[in-house]
C-alpha atoms as a PDB file:
ATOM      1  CA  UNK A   1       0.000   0.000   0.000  1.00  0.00           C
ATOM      2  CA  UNK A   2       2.944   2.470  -0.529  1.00  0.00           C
ATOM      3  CA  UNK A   3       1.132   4.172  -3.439  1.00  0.00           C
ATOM      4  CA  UNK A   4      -1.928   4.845  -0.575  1.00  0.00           C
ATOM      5  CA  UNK A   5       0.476   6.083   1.926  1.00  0.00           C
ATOM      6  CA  UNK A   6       1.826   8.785  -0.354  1.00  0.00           C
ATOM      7  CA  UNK A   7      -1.369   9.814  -1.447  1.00  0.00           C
ATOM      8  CA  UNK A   8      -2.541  10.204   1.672  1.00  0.00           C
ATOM      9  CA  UNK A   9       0.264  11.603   3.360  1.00  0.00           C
ATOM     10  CA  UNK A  10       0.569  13.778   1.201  1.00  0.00           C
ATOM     11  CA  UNK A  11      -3.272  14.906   1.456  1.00  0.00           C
ATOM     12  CA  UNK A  12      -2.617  14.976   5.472  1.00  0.00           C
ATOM     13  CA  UNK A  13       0.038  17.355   5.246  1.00  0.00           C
ATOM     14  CA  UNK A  14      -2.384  19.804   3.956  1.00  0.00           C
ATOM     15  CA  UNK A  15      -4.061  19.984   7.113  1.00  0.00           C
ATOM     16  CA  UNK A  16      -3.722  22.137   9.908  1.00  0.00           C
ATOM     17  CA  UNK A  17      -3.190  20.871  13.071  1.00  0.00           C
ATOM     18  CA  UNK A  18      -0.534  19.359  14.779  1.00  0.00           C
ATOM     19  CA  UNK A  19      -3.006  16.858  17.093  1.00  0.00           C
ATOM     20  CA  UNK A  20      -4.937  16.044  14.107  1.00  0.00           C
ATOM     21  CA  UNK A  21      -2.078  15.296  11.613  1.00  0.00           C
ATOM     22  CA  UNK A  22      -0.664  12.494  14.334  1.00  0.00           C
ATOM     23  CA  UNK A  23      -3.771  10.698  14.357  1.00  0.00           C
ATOM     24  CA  UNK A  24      -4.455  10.879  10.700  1.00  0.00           C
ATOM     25  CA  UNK A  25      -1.364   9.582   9.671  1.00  0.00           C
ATOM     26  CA  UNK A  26      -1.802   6.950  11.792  1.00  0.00           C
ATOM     27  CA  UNK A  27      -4.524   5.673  10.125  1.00  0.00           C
ATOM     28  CA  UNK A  28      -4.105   2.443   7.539  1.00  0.00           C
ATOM     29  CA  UNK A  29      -6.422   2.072   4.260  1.00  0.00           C
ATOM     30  CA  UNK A  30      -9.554   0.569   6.123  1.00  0.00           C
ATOM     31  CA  UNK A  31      -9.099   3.072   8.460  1.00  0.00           C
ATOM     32  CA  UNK A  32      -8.497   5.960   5.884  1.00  0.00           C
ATOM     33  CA  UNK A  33     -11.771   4.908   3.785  1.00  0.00           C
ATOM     34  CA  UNK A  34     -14.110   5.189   7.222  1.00  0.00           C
ATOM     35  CA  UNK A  35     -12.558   8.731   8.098  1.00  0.00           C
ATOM     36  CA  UNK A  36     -13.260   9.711   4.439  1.00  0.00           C
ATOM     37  CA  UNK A  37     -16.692   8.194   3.968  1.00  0.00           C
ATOM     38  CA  UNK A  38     -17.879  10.014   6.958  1.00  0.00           C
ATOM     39  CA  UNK A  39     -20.277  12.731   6.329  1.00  0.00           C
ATOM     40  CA  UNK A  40     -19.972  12.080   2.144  1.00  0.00           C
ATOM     41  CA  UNK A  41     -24.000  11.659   1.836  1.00  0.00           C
ATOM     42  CA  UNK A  42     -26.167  15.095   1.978  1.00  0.00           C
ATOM     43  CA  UNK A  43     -27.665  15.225   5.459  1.00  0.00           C
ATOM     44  CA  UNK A  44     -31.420  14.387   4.883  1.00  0.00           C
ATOM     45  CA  UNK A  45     -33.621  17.244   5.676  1.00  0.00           C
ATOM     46  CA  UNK A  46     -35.518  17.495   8.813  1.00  0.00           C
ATOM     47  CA  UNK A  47     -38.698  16.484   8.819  1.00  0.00           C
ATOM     48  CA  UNK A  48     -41.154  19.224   8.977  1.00  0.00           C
ATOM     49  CA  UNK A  49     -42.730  19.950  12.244  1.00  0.00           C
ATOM     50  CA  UNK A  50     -46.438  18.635  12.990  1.00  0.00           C
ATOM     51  CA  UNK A  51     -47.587  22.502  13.549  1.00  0.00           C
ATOM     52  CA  UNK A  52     -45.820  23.447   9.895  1.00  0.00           C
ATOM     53  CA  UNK A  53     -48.082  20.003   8.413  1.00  0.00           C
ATOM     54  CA  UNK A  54     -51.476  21.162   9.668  1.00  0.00           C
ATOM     55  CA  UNK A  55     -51.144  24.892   9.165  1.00  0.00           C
ATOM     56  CA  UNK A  56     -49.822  23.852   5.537  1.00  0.00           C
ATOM     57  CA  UNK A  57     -53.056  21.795   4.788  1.00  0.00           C
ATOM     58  CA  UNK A  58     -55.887  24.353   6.255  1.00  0.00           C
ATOM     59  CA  UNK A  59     -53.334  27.088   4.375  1.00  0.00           C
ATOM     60  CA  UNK A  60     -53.864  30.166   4.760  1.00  0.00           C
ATOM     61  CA  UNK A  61     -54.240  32.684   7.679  1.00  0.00           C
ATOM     62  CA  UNK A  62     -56.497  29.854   9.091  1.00  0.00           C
ATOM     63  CA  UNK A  63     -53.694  27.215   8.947  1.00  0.00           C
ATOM     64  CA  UNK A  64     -51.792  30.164  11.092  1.00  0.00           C
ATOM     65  CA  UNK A  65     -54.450  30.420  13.494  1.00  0.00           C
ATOM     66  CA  UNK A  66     -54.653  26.920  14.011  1.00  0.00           C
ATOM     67  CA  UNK A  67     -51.310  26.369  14.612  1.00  0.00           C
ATOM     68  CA  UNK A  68     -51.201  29.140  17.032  1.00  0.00           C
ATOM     69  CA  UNK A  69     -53.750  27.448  18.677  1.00  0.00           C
ATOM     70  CA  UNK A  70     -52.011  23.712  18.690  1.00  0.00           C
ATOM     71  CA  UNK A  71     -49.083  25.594  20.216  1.00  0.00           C
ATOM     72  CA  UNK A  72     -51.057  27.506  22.602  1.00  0.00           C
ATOM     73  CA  UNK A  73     -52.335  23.990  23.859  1.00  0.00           C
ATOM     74  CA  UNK A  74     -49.810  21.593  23.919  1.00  0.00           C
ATOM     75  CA  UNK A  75     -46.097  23.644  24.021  1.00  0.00           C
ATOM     76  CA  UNK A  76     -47.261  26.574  26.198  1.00  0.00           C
ATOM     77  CA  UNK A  77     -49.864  24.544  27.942  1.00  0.00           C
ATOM     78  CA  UNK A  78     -52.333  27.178  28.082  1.00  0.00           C
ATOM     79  CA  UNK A  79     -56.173  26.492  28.930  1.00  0.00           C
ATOM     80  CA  UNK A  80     -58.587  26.305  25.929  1.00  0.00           C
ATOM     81  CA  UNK A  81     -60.138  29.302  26.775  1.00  0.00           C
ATOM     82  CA  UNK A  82     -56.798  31.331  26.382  1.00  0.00           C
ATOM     83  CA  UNK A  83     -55.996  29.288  23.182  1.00  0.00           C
ATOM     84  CA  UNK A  84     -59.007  30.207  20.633  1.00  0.00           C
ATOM     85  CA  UNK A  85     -62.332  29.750  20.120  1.00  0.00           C
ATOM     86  CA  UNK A  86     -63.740  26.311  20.483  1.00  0.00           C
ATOM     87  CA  UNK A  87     -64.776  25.673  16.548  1.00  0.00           C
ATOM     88  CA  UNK A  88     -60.767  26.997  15.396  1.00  0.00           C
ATOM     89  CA  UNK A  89     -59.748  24.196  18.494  1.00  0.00           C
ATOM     90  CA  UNK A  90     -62.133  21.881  17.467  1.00  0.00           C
ATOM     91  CA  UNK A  91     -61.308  21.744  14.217  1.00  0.00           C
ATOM     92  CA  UNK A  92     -57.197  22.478  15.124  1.00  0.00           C
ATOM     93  CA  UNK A  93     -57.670  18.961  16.929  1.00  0.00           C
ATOM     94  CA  UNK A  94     -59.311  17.353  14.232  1.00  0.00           C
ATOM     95  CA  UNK A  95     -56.506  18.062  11.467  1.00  0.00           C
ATOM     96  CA  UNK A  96     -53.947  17.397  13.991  1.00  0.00           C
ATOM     97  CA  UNK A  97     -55.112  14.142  14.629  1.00  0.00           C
ATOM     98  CA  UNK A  98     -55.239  12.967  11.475  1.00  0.00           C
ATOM     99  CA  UNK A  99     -51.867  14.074  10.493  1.00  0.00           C
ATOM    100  CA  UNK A 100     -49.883  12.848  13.253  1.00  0.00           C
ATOM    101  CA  UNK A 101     -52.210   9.568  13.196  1.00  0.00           C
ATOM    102  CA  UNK A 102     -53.399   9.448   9.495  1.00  0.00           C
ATOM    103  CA  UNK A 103     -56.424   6.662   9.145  1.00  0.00           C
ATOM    104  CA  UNK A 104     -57.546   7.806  13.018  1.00  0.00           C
ATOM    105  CA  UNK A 105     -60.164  10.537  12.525  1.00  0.00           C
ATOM    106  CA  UNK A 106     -60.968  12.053  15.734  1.00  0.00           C
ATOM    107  CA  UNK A 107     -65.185  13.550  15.506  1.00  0.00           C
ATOM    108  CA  UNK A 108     -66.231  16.264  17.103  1.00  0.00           C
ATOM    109  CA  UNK A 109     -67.522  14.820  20.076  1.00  0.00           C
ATOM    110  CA  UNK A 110     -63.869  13.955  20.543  1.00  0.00           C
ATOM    111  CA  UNK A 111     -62.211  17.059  19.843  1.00  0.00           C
ATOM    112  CA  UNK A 112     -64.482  18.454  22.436  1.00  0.00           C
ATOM    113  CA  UNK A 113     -63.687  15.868  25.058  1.00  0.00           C
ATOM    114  CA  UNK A 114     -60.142  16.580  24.820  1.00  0.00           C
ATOM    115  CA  UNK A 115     -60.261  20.153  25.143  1.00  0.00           C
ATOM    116  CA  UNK A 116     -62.670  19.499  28.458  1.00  0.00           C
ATOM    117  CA  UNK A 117     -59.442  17.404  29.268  1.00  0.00           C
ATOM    118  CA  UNK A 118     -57.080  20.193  28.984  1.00  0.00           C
ATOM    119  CA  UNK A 119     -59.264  22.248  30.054  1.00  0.00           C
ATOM    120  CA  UNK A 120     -59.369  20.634  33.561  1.00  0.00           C
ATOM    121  CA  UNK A 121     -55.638  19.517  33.142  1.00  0.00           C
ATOM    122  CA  UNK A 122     -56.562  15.822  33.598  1.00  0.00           C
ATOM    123  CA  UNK A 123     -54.422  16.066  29.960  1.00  0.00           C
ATOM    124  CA  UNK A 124     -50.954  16.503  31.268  1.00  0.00           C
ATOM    125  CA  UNK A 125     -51.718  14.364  34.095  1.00  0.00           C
ATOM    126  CA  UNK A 126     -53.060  11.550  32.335  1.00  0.00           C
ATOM    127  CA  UNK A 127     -50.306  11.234  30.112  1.00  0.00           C
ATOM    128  CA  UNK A 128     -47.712  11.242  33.181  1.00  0.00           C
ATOM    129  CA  UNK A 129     -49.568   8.361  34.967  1.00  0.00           C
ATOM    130  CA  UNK A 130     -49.645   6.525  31.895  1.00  0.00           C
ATOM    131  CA  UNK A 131     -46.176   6.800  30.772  1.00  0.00           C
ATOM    132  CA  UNK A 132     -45.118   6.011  34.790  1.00  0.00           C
ATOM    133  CA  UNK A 133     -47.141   2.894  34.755  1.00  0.00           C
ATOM    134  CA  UNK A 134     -45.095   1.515  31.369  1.00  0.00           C
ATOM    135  CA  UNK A 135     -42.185   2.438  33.394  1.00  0.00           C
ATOM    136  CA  UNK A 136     -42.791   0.735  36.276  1.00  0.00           C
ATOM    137  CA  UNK A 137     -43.374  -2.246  34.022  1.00  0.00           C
ATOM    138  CA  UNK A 138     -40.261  -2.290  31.915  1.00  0.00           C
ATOM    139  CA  UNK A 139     -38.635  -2.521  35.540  1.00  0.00           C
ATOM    140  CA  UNK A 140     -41.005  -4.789  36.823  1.00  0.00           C
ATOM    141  CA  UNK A 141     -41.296  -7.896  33.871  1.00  0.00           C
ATOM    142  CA  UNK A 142     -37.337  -8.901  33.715  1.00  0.00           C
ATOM    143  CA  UNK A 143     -37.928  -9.910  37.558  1.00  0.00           C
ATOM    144  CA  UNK A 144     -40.946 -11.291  37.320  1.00  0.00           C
ATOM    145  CA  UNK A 145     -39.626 -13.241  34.244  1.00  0.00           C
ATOM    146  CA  UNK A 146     -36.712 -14.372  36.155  1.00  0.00           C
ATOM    147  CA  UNK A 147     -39.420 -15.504  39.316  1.00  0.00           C
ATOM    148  CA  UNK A 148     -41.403 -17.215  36.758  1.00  0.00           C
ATOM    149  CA  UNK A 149     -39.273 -19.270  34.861  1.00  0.00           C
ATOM    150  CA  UNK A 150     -38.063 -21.597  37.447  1.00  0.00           C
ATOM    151  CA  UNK A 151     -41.158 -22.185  38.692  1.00  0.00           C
ATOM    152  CA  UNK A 152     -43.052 -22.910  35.476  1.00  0.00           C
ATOM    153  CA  UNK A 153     -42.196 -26.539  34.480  1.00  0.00           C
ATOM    154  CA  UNK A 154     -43.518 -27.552  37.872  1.00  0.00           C
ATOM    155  CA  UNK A 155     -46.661 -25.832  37.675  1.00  0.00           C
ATOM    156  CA  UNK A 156     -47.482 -27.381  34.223  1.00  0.00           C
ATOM    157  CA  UNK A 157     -50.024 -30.247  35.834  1.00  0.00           C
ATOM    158  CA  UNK A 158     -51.538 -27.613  37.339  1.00  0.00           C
ATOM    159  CA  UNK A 159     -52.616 -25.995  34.252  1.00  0.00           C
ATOM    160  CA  UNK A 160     -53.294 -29.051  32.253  1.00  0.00           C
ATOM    161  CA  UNK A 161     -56.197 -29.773  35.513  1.00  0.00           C
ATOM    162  CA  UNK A 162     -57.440 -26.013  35.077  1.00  0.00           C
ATOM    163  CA  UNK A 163     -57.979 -26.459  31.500  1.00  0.00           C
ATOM    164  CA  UNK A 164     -59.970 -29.988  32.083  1.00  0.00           C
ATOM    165  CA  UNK A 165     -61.890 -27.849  34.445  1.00  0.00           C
ATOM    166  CA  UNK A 166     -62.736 -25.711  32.797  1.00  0.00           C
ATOM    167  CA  UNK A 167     -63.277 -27.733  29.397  1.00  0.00           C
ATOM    168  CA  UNK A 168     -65.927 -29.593  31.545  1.00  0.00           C
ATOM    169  CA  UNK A 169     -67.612 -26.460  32.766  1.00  0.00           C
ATOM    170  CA  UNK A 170     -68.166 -24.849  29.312  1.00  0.00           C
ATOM    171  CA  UNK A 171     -70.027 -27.732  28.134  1.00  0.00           C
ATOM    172  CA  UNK A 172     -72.404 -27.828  30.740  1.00  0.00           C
ATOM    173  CA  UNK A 173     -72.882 -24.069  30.091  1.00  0.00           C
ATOM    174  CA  UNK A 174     -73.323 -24.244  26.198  1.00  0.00           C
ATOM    175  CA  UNK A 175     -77.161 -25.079  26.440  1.00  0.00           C
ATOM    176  CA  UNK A 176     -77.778 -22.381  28.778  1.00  0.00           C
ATOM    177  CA  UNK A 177     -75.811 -19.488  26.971  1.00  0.00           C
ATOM    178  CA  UNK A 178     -77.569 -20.538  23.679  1.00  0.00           C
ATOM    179  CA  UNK A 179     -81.097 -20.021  25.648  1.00  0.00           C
ATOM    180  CA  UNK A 180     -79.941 -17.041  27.179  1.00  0.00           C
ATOM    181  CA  UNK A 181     -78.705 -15.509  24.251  1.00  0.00           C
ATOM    182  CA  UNK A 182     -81.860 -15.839  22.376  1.00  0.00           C
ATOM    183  CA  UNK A 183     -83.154 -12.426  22.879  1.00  0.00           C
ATOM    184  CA  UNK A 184     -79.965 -10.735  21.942  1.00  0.00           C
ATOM    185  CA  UNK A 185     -79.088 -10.028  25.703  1.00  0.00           C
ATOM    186  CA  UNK A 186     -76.531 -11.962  27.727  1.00  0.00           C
ATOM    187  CA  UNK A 187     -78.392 -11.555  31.096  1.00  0.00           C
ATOM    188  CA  UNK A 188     -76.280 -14.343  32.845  1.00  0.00           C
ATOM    189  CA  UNK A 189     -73.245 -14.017  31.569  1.00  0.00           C
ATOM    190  CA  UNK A 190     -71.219 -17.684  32.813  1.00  0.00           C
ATOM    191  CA  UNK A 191     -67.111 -17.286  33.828  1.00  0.00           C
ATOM    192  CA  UNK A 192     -65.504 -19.212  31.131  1.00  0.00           C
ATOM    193  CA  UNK A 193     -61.846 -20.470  31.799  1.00  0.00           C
ATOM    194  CA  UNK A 194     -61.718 -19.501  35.324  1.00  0.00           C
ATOM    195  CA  UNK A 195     -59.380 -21.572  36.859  1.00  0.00           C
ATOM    196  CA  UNK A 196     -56.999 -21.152  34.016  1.00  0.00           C
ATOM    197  CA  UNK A 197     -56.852 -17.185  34.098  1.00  0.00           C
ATOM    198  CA  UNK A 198     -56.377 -17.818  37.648  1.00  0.00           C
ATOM    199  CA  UNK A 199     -53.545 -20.671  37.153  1.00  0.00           C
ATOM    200  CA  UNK A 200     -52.316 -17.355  34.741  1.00  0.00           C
ATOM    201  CA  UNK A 201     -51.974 -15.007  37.254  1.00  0.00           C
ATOM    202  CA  UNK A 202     -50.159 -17.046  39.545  1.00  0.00           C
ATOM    203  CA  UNK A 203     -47.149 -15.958  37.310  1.00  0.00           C
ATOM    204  CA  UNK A 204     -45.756 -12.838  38.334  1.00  0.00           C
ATOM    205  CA  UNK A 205     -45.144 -11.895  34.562  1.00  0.00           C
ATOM    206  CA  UNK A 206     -49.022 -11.642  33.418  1.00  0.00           C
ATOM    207  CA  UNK A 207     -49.760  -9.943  37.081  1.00  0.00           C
ATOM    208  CA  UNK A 208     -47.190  -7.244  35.594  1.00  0.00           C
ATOM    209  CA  UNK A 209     -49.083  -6.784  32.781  1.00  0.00           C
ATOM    210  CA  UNK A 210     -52.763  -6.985  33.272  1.00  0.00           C
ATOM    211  CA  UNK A 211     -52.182  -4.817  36.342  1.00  0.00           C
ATOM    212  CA  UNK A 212     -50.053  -1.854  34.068  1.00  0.00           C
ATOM    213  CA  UNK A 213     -53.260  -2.249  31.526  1.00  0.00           C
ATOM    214  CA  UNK A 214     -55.741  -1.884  34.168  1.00  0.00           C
ATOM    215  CA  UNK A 215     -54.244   1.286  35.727  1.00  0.00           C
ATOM    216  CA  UNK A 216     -53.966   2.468  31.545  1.00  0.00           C
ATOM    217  CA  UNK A 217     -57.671   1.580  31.077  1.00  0.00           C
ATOM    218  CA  UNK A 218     -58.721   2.652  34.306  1.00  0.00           C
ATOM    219  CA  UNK A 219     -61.996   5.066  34.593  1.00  0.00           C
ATOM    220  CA  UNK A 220     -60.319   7.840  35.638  1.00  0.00           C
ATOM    221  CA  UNK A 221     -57.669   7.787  33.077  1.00  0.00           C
ATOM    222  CA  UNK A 222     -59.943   9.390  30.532  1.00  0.00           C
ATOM    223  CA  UNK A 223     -57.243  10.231  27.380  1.00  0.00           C
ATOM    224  CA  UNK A 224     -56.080   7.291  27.546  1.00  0.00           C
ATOM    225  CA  UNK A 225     -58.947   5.525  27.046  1.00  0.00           C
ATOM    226  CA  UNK A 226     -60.266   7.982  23.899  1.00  0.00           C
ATOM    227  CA  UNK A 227     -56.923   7.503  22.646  1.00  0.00           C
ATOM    228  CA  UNK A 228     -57.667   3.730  22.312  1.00  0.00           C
ATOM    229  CA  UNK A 229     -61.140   4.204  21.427  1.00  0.00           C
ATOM    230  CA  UNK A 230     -60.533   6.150  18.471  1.00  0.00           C
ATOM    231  CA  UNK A 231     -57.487   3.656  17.614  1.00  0.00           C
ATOM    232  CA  UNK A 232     -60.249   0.836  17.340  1.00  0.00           C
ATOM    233  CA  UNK A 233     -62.661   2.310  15.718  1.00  0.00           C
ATOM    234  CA  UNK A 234     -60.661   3.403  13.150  1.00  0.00           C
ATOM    235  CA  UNK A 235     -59.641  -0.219  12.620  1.00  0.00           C
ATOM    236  CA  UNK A 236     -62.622  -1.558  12.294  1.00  0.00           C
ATOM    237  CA  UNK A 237     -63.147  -2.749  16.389  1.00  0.00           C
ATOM    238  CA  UNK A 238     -66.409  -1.571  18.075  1.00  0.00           C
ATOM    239  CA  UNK A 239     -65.040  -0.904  21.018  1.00  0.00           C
ATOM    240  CA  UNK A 240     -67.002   1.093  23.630  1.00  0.00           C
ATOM    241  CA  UNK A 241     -66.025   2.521  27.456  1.00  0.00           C
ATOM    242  CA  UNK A 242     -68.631   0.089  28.762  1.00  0.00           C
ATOM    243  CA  UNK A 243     -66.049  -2.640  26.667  1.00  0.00           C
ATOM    244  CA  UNK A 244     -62.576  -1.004  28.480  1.00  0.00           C
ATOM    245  CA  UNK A 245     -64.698  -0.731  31.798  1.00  0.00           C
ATOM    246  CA  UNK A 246     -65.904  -5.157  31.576  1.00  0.00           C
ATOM    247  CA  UNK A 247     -61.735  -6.085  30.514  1.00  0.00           C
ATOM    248  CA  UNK A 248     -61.073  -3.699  33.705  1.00  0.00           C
ATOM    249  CA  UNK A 249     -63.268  -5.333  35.966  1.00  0.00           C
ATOM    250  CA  UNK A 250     -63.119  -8.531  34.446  1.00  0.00           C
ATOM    251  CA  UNK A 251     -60.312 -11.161  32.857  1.00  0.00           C
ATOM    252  CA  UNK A 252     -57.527  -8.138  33.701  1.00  0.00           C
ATOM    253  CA  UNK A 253     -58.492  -7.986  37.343  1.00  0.00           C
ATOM    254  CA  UNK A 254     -55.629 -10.701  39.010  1.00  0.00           C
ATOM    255  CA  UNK A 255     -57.312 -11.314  42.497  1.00  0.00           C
ATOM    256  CA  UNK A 256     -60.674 -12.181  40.913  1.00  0.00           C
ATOM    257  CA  UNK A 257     -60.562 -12.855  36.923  1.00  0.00           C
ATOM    258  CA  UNK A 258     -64.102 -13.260  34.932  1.00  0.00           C
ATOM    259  CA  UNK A 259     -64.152 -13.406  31.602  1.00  0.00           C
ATOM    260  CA  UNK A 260     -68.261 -13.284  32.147  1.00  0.00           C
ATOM    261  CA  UNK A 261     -68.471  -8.962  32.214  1.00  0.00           C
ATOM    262  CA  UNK A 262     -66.277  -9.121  28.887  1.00  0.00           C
ATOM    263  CA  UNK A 263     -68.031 -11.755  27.119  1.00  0.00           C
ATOM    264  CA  UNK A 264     -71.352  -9.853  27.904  1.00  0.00           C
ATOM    265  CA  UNK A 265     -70.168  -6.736  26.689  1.00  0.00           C
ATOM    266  CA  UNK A 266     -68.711  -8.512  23.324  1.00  0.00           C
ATOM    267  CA  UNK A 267     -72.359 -10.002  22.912  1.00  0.00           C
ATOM    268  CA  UNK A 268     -73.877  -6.465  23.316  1.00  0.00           C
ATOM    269  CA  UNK A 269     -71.691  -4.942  20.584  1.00  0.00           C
ATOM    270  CA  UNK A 270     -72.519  -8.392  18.218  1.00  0.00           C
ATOM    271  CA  UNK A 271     -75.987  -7.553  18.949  1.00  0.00           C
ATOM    272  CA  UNK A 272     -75.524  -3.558  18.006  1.00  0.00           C
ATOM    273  CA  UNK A 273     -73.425  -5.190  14.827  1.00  0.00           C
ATOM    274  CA  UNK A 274     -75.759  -7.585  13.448  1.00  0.00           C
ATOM    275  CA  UNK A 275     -79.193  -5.653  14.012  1.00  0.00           C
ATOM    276  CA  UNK A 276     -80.706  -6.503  17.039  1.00  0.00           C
ATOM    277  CA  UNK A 277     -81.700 -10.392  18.501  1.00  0.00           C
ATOM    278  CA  UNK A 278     -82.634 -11.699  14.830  1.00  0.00           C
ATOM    279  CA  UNK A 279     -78.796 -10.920  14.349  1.00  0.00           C
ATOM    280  CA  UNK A 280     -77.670 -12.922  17.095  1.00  0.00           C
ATOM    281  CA  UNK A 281     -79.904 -15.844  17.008  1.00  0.00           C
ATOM    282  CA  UNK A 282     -78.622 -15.866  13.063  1.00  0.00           C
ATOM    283  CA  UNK A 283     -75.221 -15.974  14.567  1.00  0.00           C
ATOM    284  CA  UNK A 284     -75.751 -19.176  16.956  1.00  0.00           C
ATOM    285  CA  UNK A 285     -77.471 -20.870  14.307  1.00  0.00           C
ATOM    286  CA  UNK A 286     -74.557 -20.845  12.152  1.00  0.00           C
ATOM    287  CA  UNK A 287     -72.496 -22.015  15.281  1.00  0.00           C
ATOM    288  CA  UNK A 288     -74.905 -24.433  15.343  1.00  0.00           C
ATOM    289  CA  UNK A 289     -76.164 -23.819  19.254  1.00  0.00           C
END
């Protein structure tokens, strides 16, 4: 490689520096073609702001309003009221949704809930309990993990019982759901898989996790429960609070897991689905109940 050490000698003498030259020169080919391919490729240009994307598609000295507004909101934190009127918020909300999240359209109804959000600050806080409880689970699952796995192979037999139990319980129950069922209302809803959710949640891993979801879900955590509402409905999943509030109370709930609250609430969105009890008693007969 004398012909490369010329060259770049000769290259590195043009430098200035005394620090710098030393190191350089020290450098062999490999070494030489790293230093020089750094920085080679155009830096890519920054992405443009989501304030710059929705005052760019209302255009105009209405996309400037709404911006102000967005930034009024959610960089200065300032209440609604002091932000702009509720239709430029409204619809600031709206467009900014849609950008940021494109296939989630947020309604009106929605817009207006989270400015009542903001409004109260429930917002900010919201967001901070629900980014501490993910938190305290990244911490939480490599020790429950660690508890788990020891403990698993033993507690196999126990799970293959659970599941015989319960196998035997959900065909004693199949007549009476059908019957119940029959006017579109699940009035008694049974507990399927009971002592397996239980046999479950005497892991400390799925604890972790159904309690994080609970505290996510939980009533009082209002934004982020619209969040996920509007993230199923745009795909498709007829999700409703009365559904968040049944998987809170119900299968996620360690001490005392029912799947009977959730299965209830899936029947009642099936019913609102399929057009009323003719829908559902179409349903079963094609399950053949």
């Amino acid at each position: 490689m004398k012909g490369f050490d010329g060259l770049w000698n000769a290259a590195v003498d043009r430098i200035q520096g005394e620090r710098l030259v030393d190191q350089l020169r020290a450098l062999d080919f490999p070494a030489a073609l790293a230093v020089l391919g750094v920085g080679q490729a155009p830096p890519p240009e920054p992405p443009p702001e989501l304030l710059d994307q929705v005052a760019a598609q209302v255009g105009g000295a209405d996309g400037e309003r709404v911006r102000h507004a967005l930034r009024q909101l959610f960089v200065a934190r300032k209440p609604p009221a002091e932000a702009g009127s509720q239709d430029l918020l409204i619809r600031a909300l709206q467009v900014g949704g849609g950008i940021a999240r494109p296939g989630l359209p947020v309604t009106p109804e929605e817009a207006a809930q989270v400015l009542e959000l903001l409004r109260s600050g429930e917002f900010f806080s919201d967001a901070a309990g629900t980014t501490s409880a993910v938190v305290q689970l990244t911490h939480q699952l490599p020790r429950a993990l660690v508890r788990d796995i020891p403990r698993t192979p033993n507690r196999l037999h126990e799970l293959g019982e659970a599941l015989v139990r319960d196998g035997v319980d959900a065909f004693g129950h199949i007549s009476e759901l059908a019957a119940d069922l029959l006017d579109g209302q699940l009035d008694r809803p049974p507990s399927p898989l009971a002592n397996t959710l239980r046999w479950l949640y005497g892991n400390a891993a799925p604890t972790a996790v159904a309690e994080t979801v609970r505290r996510i879900i939980a009533r009082d955590n209002e934004t982020a429960r619209l969040a996920i509402l509007i993230y199923a409905r745009a795909h498709g999943i007829p999700l409703t609070p009365e559904g968040l509030d049944a998987l809170h109370d119900g299968p996620l709930n360690p001490q005392d897991p029912d799947l009977g609250p959730a299965l209830a609430a899936g029947v009642q969105a099936l019913t609102a689905q399929r057009g009323g009890e003719q829908g559902v008693v179409g349903v079963l007969r094609r399950l053949r109940l």
